[in-house]
Every structure is written in C-alpha cells, then in structure tokens.
Protein backbone atom coordinates (compact mmCIF):
# COMPACT_ATOMS: atom_id res chain seq x y z
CA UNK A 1 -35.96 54.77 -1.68
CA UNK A 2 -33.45 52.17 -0.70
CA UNK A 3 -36.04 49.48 -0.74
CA UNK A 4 -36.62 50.16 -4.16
CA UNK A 5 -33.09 50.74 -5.12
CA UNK A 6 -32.34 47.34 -3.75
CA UNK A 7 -35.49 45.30 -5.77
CA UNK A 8 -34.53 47.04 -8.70
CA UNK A 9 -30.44 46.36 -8.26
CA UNK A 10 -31.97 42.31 -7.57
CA UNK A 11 -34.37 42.75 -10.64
CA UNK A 12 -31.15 43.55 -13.19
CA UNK A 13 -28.95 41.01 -11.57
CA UNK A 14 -31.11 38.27 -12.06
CA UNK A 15 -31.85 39.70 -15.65
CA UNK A 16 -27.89 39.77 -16.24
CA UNK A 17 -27.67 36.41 -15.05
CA UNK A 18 -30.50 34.95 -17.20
CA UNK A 19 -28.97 36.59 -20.38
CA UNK A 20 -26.05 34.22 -19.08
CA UNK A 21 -28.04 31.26 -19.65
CA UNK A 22 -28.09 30.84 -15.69
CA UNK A 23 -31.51 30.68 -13.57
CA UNK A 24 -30.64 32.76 -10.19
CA UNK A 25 -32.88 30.48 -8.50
CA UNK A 26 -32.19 26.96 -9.81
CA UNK A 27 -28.43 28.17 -8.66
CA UNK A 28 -29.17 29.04 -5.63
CA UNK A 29 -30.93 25.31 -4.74
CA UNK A 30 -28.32 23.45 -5.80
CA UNK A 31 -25.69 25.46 -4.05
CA UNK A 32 -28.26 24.86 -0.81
CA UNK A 33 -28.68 21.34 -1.66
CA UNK A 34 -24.70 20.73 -2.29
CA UNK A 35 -23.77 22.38 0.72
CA UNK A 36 -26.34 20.46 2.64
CA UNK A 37 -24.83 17.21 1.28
CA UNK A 38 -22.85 16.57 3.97
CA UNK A 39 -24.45 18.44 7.00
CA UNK A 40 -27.52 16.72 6.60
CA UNK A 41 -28.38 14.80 9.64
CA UNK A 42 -29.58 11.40 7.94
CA UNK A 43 -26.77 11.50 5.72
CA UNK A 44 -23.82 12.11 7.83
CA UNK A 45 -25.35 9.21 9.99
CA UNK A 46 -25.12 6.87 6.49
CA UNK A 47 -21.89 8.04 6.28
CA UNK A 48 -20.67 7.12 9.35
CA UNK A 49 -22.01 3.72 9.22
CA UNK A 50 -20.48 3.28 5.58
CA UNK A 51 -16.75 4.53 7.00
CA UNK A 52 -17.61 1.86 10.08
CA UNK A 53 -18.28 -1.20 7.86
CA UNK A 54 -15.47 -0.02 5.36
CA UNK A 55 -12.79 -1.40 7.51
CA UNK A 56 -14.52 -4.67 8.19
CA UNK A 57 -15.24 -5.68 3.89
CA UNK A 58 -11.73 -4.16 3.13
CA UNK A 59 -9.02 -4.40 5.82
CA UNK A 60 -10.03 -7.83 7.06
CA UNK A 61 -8.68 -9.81 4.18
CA UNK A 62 -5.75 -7.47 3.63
CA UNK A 63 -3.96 -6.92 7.12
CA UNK A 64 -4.16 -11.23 6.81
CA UNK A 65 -2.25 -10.99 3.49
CA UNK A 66 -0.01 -8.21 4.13
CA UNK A 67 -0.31 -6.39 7.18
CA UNK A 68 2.69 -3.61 6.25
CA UNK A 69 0.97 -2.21 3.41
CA UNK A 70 -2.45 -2.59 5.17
CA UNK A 71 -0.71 -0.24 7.73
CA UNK A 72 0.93 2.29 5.56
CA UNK A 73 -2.61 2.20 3.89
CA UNK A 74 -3.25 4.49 7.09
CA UNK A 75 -1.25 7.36 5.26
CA UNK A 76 -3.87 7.31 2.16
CA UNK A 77 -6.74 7.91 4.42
CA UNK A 78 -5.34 10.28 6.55
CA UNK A 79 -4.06 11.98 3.50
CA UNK A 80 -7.33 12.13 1.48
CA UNK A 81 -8.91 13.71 5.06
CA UNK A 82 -6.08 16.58 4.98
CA UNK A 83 -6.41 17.30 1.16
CA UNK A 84 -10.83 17.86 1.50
CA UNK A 85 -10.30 19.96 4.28
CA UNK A 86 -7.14 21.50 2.90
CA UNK A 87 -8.09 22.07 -0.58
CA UNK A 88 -11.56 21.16 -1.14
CA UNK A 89 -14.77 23.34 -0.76
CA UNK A 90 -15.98 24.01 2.38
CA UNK A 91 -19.06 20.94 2.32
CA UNK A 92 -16.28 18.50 2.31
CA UNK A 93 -15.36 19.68 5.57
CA UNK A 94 -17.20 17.13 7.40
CA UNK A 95 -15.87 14.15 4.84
CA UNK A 96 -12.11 15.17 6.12
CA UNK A 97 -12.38 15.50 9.59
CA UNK A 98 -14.70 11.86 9.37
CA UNK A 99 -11.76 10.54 6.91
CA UNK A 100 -9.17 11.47 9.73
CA UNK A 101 -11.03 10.02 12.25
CA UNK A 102 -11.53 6.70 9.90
CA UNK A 103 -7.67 6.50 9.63
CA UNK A 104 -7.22 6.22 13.42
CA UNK A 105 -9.52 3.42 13.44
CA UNK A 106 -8.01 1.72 10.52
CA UNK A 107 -4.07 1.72 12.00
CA UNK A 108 -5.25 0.56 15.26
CA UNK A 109 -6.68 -2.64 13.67
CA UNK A 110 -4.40 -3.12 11.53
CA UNK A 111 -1.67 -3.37 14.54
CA UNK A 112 -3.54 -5.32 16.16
CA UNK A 113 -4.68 -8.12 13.52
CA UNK A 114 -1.80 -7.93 11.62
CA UNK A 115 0.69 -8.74 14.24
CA UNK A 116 -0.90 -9.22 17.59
CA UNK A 117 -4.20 -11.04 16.73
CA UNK A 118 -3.78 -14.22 19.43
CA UNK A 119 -3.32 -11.57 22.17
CA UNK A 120 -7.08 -10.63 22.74
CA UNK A 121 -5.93 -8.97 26.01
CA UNK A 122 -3.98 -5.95 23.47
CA UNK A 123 -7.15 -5.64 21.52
CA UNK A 124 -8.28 -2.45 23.10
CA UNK A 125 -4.62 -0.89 24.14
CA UNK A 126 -3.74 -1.22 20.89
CA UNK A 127 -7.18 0.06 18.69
CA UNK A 128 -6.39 3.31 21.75
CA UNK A 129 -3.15 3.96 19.92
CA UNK A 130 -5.01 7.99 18.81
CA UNK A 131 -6.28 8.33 21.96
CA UNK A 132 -4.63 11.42 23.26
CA UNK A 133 -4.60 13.12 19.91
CA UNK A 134 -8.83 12.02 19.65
CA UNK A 135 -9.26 13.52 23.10
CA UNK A 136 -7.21 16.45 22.21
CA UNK A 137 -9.16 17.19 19.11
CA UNK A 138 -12.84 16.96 20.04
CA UNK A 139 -12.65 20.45 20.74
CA UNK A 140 -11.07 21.03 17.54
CA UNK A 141 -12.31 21.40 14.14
CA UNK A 142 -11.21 17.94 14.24
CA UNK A 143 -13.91 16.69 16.50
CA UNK A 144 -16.33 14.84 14.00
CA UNK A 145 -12.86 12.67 13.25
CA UNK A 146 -12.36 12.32 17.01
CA UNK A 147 -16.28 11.84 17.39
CA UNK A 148 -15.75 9.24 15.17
CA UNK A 149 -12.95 7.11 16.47
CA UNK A 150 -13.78 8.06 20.12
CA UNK A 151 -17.46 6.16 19.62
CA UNK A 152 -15.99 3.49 17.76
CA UNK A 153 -13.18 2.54 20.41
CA UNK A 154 -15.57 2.62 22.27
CA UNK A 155 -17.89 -0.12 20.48
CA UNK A 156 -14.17 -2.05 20.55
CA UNK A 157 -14.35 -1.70 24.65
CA UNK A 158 -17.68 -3.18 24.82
CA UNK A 159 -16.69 -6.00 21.87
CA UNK A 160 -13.45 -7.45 24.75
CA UNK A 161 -16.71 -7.32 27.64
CA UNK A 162 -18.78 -9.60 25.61
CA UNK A 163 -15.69 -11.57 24.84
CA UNK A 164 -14.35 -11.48 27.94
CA UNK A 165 -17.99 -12.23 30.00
CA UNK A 166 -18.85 -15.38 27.64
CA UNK A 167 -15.50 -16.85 28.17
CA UNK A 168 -14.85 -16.33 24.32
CA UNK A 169 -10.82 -13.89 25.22
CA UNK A 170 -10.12 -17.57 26.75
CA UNK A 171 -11.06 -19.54 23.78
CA UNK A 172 -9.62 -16.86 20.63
CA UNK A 173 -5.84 -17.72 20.98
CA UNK A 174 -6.76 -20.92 20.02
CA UNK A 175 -9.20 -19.90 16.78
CA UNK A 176 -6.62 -17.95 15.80
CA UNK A 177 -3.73 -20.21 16.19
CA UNK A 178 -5.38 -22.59 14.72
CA UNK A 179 -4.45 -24.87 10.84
CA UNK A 180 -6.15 -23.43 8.39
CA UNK A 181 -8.81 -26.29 7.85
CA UNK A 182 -9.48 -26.41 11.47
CA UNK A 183 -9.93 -23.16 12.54
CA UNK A 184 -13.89 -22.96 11.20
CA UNK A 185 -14.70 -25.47 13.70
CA UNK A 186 -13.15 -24.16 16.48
CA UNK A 187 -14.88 -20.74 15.51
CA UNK A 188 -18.18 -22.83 15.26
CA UNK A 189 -18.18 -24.69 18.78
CA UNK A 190 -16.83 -21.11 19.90
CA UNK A 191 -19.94 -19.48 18.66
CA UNK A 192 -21.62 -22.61 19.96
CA UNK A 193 -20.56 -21.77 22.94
CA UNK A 194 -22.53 -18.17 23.37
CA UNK A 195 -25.67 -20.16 22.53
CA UNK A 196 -26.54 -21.15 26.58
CA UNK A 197 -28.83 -19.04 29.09
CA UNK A 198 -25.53 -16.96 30.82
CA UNK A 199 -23.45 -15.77 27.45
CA UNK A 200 -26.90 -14.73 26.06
CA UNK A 201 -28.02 -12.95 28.96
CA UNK A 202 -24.55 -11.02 29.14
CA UNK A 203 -24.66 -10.40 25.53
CA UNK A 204 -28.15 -8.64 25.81
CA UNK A 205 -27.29 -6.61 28.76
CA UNK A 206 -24.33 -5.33 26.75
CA UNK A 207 -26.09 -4.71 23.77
CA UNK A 208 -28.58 -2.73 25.72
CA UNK A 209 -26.37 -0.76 27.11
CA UNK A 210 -25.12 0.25 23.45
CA UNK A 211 -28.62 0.87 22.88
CA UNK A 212 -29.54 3.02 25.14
CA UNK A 213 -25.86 4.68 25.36
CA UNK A 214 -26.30 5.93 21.15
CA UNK A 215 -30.11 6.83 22.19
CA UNK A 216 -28.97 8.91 24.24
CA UNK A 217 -26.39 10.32 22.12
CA UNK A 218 -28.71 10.93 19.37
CA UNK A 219 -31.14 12.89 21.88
CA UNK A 220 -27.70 15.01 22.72
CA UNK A 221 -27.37 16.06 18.93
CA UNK A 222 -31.26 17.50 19.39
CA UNK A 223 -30.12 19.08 22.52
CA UNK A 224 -26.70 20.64 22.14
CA UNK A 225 -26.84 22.34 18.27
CA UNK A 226 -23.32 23.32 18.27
CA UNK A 227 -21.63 19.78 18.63
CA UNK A 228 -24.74 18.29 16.66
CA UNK A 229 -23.07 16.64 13.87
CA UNK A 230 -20.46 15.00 16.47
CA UNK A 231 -23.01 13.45 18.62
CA UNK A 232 -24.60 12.16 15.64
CA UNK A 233 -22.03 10.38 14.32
CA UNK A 234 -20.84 9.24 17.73
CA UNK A 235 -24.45 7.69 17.91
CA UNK A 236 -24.42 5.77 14.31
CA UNK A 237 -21.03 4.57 15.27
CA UNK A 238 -21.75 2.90 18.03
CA UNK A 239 -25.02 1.26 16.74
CA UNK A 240 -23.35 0.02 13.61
CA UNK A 241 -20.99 -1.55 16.21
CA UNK A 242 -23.60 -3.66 17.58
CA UNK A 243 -24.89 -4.52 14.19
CA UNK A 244 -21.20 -5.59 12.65
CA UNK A 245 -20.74 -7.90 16.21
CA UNK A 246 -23.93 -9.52 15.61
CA UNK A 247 -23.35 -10.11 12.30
CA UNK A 248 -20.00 -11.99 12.74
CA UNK A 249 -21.82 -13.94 15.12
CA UNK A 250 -24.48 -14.97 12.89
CA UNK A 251 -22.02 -15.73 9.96
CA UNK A 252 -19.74 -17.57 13.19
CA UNK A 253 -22.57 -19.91 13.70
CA UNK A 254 -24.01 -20.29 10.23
CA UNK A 255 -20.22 -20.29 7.65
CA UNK A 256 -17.46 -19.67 10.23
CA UNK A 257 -15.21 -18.97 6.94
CA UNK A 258 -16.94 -16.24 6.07
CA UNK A 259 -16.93 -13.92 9.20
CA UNK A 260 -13.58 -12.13 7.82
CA UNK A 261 -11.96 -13.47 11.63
CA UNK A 262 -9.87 -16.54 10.44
C-alpha cells in the first residue's frame, strides 16, 4: 500500500506541476546541471586556470600605473568571495572560496611589483604574505581558496629557482631599473641569456618537477574524494604556472615589451 500511495502522491505532483506550465523533469536537469556548474571536475580546473592568468592580463599594467588602488583592488575580490558564499546559492560555493583564495594572490603581487619590484630576493616573502591564514584554512571550508593560493605560491617558489639557477635574480634589478627605452634590450640579452646548454637544462629539470608534482596532484583528487576539488585546483594551478613562465619567456625573447614585466 505505501508503494502505491507514494506513485500515486508522485503521479498528482507532477500533474500539479504541469498544470503550472512546469515539466518536473526538465526542472530537475537543470537544477542537476546548475548545481554541477561549478563542481564539475573539468570546469573547476578552467576556472582555476582563468583566476591564474587573470592577475597576469589585468594587474600587470595596473600595479605599474598605480599600485595603491591595484592594492585596495584586493578588498573587491575578497569581497565578491564573501558575498557568493554569504549570500549566494549554494553552487557558488566553490566560486567564493576560489575568489578568496584569488585575492591572496592578487595583494601579494601587488606588494611586491608595485613597490618592491628590483628586490627579486622579496619576491617570495612577500607573495607568502596569507600564508598562515592559507595554512590555517585548508581544513576549512575555505580550503579550495587556500588550495588555490597555496599551489600558486608555490609555482612563485619554483619561478625565484629558475631565476635564481640561470643567473637571471642577478641580472632583474637591472631590467627593472632600467630607462624606459632601454629596458627591452636588457630583457632581450636577459632572455638571451637562458638560451645556452646549463639555464636550459635547469629550466627543464624544474619544469619537470612541476610536471610531475600537479600529476601527481591530479591522481590525489582520484584518490582522496573528500578533498577532490582542492587537489584539483591545486593541480591546474600549478600547471598554468609553468605555462604563464614560459610564455613570458617566449614573448622575452620574441617582443620584450610585451611580456607585461617592464
């Protein structure tokens, strides 16, 4: 009897709802398919590599014009992160905690190329500045944010041992330093520079390390279900890393005043 009650109490509720206008089952998809949006392995992993780039087209230009408002541009983010996970529906979870985790990221460089850019030696103190609170909040429902900026401070660490291995730390005061119609060429002959048996070799150890270092983080997400999402992202962090880094080498050696560095 209570089988039947219940297919007949489904039968009129889905008859109710189609006098409505409303198809029970087309409903039901897209509430699958919208709360999927985000949680969706492929996607959170475009995501990620988006909110990675994002700094790079955007704050480049800016923290060179005005590096205050770059910074207090900081508050925005981390504001937008608190209101989806505040106020918005539960699927934009993921986009606030990431959001958080993006505005780490962005204050760090903004510190550090807006005021301390000839001092590649601060590069990674100062990019660490949400350390503790990162390391506090992996455990957290914070912890794709921390993921996040965790994977990509990481990326920074290995960026200062490629610098600092192909002599390039020694050679970026000067770049930096430099008038603005010479600083190209000094960015050329230091890209030049990488282009010689040892830099290359160090710069494909280090990239393999990366490689195998998100592999492996990517094979955690199969592994461990529960932090899934945060080793993804952790993993498409770090490879976009390596892809951004070789790209401003490329555009280094091929239109120096286009890498977004001078």
């Amino acid at each position: 009897m209570s089988s039947s009650s219940s297919k007949t109490t489904s039968f009129f509720e889905a008859t109710d709802l189609f006098k409505k206008g409303v198809n029970p089952l087309t409903r039901e998809d897209s509430q699958k398919a919208s709360e999927a949006l985000l949680s969706n392995p492929r996607t959170l992993q475009l995501l990620t590599s988006a909110l990675v780039v994002f700094p790079v087209l955007l704050q480049a230009p800016w923290v060179r014009l005005h590096p205050s408002s770059a910074c207090l541009f900081t508050l925005a983010i981390f504001g937008l992160g608190i209101s989806l996970i505040q106020f918005g529906k539960e699927k934009w979870h993921n986009a606030g905690s990431l959001a958080i985790g993006v505005s780490g990221s962005w204050l760090g460089g903004c510190l550090f190329w807006g005021w301390l850019r000839a001092f590649p030696i601060w590069h990674l103190p100062v990019e660490a500045i949400a350390l503790p609170l990162a390391i506090w909040g992996i455990r957290t429902q914070w912890k794709l944010g921390s993921s996040f900026y965790l994977s990509c401070l990481l990326g920074t660490a290995f960026t200062d041992l490629s610098m600092l291995l192909t002599g390039v730390m020694d050679r970026w005061p000067n770049v930096v330093n430099a008038e603005i119609n010479q600083a190209p060429q000094l960015l050329r002959e230091t890209a030049d520079q990488l282009m010689h048996p040892q830099p290359i070799l160090a710069l494909i150890l280090v990239g393999v390390v990366i490689v195998l270092l998100s592999s492996f983080m990517q094979e955690k997400a199969f592994l461990d279900q529960e932090n899934r999402n945060a080793w993804l992202i952790a993993s498409s962090a770090l490879k976009t890393t390596l892809w951004i880094d070789g790209l401003f080498l490329i555009t280094a050696l091929i239109q120096p005043g286009l890498s977004g560095l001078i």
